[in-house]
Structures are given as structure tokens and as C-alpha cells.
C-alpha atoms as a PDB file:
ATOM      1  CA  UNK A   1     -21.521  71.469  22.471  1.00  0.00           C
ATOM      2  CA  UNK A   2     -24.270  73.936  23.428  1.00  0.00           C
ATOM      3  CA  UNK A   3     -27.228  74.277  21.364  1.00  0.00           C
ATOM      4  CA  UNK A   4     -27.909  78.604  20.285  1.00  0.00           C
ATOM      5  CA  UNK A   5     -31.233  77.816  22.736  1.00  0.00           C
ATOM      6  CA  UNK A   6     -29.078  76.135  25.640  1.00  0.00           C
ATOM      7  CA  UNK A   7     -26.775  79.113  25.613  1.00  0.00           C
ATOM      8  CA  UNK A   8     -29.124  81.494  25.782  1.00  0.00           C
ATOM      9  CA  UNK A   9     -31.034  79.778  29.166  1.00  0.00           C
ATOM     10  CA  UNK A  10     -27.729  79.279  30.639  1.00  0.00           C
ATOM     11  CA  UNK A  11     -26.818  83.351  30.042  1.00  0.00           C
ATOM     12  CA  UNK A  12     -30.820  84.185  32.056  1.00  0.00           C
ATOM     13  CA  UNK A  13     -29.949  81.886  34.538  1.00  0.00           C
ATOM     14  CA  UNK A  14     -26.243  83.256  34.755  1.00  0.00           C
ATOM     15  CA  UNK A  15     -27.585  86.887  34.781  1.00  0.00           C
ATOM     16  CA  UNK A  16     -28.773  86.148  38.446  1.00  0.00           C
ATOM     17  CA  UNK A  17     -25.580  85.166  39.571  1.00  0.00           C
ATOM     18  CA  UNK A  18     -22.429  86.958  41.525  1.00  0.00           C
ATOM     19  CA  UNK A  19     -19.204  86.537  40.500  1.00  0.00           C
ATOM     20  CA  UNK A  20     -17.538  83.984  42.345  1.00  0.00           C
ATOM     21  CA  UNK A  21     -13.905  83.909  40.809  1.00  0.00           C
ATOM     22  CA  UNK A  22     -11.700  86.074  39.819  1.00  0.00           C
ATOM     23  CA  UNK A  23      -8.569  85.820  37.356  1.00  0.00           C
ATOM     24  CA  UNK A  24      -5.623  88.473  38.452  1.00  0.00           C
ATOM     25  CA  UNK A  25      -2.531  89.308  38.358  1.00  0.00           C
ATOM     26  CA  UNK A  26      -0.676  85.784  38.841  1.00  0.00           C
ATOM     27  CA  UNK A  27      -2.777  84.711  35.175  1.00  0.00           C
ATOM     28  CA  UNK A  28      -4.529  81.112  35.693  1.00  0.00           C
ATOM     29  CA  UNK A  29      -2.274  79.006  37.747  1.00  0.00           C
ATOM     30  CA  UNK A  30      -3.130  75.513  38.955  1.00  0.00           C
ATOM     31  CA  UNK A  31      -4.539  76.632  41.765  1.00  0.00           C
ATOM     32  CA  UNK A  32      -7.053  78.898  40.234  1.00  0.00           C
ATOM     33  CA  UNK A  33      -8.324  75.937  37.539  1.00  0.00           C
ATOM     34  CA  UNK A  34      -8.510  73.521  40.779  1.00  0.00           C
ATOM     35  CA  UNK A  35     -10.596  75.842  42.706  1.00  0.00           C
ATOM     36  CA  UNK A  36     -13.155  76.279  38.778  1.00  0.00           C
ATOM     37  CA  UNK A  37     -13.514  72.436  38.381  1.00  0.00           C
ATOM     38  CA  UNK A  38     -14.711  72.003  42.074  1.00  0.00           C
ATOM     39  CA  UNK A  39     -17.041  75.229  41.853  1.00  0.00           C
ATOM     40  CA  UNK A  40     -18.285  73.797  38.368  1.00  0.00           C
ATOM     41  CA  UNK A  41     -18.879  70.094  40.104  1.00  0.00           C
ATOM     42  CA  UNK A  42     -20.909  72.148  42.372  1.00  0.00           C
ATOM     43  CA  UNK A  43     -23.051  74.607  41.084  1.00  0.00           C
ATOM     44  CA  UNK A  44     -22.421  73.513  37.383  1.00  0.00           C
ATOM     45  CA  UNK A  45     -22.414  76.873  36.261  1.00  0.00           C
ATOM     46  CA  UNK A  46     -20.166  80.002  37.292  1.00  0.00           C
ATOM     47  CA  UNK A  47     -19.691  83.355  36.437  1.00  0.00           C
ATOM     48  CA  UNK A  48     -15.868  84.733  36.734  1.00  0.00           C
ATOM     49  CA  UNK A  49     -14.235  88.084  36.332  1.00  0.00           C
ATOM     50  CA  UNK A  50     -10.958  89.793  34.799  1.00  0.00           C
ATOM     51  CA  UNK A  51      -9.052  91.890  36.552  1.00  0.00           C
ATOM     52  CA  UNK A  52      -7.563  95.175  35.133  1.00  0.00           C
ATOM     53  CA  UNK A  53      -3.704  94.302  36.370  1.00  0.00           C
ATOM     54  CA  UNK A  54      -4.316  90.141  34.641  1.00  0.00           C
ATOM     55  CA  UNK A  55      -2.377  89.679  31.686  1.00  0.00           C
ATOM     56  CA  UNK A  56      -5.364  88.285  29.719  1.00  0.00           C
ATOM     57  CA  UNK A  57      -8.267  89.809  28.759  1.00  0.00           C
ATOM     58  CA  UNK A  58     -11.603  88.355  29.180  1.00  0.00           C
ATOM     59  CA  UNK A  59     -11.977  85.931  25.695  1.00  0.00           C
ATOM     60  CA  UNK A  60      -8.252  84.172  26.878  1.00  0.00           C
ATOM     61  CA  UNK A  61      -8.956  83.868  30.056  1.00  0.00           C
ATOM     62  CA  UNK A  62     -12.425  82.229  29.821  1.00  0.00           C
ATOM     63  CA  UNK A  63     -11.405  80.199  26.790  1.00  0.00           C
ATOM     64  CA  UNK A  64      -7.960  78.936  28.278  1.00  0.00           C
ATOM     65  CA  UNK A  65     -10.000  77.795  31.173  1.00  0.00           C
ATOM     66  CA  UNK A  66     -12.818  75.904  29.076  1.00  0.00           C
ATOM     67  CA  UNK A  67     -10.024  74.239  27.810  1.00  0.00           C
ATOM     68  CA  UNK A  68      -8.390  73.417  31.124  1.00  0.00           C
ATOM     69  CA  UNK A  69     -11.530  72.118  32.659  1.00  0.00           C
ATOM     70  CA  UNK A  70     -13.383  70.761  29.686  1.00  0.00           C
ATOM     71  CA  UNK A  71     -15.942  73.274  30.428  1.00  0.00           C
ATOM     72  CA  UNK A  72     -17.737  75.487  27.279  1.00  0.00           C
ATOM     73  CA  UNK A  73     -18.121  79.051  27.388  1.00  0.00           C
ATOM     74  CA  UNK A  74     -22.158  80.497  27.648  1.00  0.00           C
ATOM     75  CA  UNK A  75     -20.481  84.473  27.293  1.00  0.00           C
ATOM     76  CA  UNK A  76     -18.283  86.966  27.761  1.00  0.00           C
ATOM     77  CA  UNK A  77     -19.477  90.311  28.308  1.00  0.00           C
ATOM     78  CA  UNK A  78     -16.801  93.214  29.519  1.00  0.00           C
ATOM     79  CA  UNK A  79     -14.159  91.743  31.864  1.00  0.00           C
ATOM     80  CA  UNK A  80     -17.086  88.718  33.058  1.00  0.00           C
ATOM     81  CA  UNK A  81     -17.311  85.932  31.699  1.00  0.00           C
ATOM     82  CA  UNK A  82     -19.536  82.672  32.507  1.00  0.00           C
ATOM     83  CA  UNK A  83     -18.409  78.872  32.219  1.00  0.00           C
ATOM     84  CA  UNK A  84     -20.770  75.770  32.576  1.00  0.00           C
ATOM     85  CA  UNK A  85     -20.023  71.976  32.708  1.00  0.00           C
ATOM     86  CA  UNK A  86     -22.694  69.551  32.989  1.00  0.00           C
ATOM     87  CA  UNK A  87     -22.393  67.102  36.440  1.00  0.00           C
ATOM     88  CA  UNK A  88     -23.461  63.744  34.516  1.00  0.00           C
ATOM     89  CA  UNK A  89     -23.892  62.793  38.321  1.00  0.00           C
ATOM     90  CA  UNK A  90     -26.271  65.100  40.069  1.00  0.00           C
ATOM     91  CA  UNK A  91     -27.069  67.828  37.436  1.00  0.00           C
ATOM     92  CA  UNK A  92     -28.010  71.190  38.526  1.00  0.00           C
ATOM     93  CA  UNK A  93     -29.276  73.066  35.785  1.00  0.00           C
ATOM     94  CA  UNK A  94     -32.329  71.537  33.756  1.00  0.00           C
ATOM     95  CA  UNK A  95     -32.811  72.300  29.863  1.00  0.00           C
END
């Protein structure tokens, strides 16, 4: 669980970042959640968007895949929305 002041670094540090996902059409298949765990191994924090023509808005989207990854949510904002899952490993953002 995030702490109000974690959230808020992660959402500067997010604010610099392009989306690299997006959810559409199809919903959040298998293929889409594979494709957010490895970018969240990687980067540890990513910033995704909605679609108009996706069945979901924003909120279910970004909270079905928090749930799907064991990520948290840091925001949604419009159709973007921003997921982050510490790498216990090799961790990429520092608090």
C-alpha cells in the first residue's frame, strides 16, 4: 500500500512519462496484462490510456489491471491512468 507522500512522487515522476499502453476495443485480454507485468518488471512504473471504442472506462480498466498484476494504482486522470509495482529485485524508482 502506497503512502499519500509515495503517491504523490510517483504521479511527478509519472507526469514525465508517454503513454506506453493502451486498453481498446478487445477490453483487457491476456495478452494485454502479459505485455503490463513485463513493462512494470521493467520500468516499474507505467502510464496507460483508454480508448473511446473500450468497453471500460478509465477507473475499471486501471483497477481490473492492479488486480491482475498485483500492481496499485498512483491515478487516473481523463482516459490515462498510471500503474506502479515495485521490482524487489532491481528497483527503479527510489522513495
Amino acid at each position: 500500500m502506497l503512502t499519500s507522500k509515495q503517491r504523490s512522487t510517483l504521479r511527478g515522476i509519472a507526469s514525465k512519462y508517454e503513454t506506453i499502453l493502451q486498453v481498446g476495443k478487445g477490453g483487457i485480454s491476456e495478452a494485454l496484462v502479459q505485455q503490463v507485468k513485463d513493462a512494470l518488471r521493467k520500468r516499474e512504473l507505467i502510464k496507460m490510456r483508454v480508448l473511446d471504442n473500450c468497453p471500460l472506462d478509465a477507473r475499471e480498466a486501471a483497477e481490473e489491471l492492479a488486480a491482475r498484476t498485483g500492481s496499485e494504482v498512483v491515478q487516473v486522470i481523463g482516459s490515462r491512468f498510471v500503474l506502479f509495482l515495485r521490482n524487489s529485485k532491481e528497483p527503479v524508482v527510489q522513495f
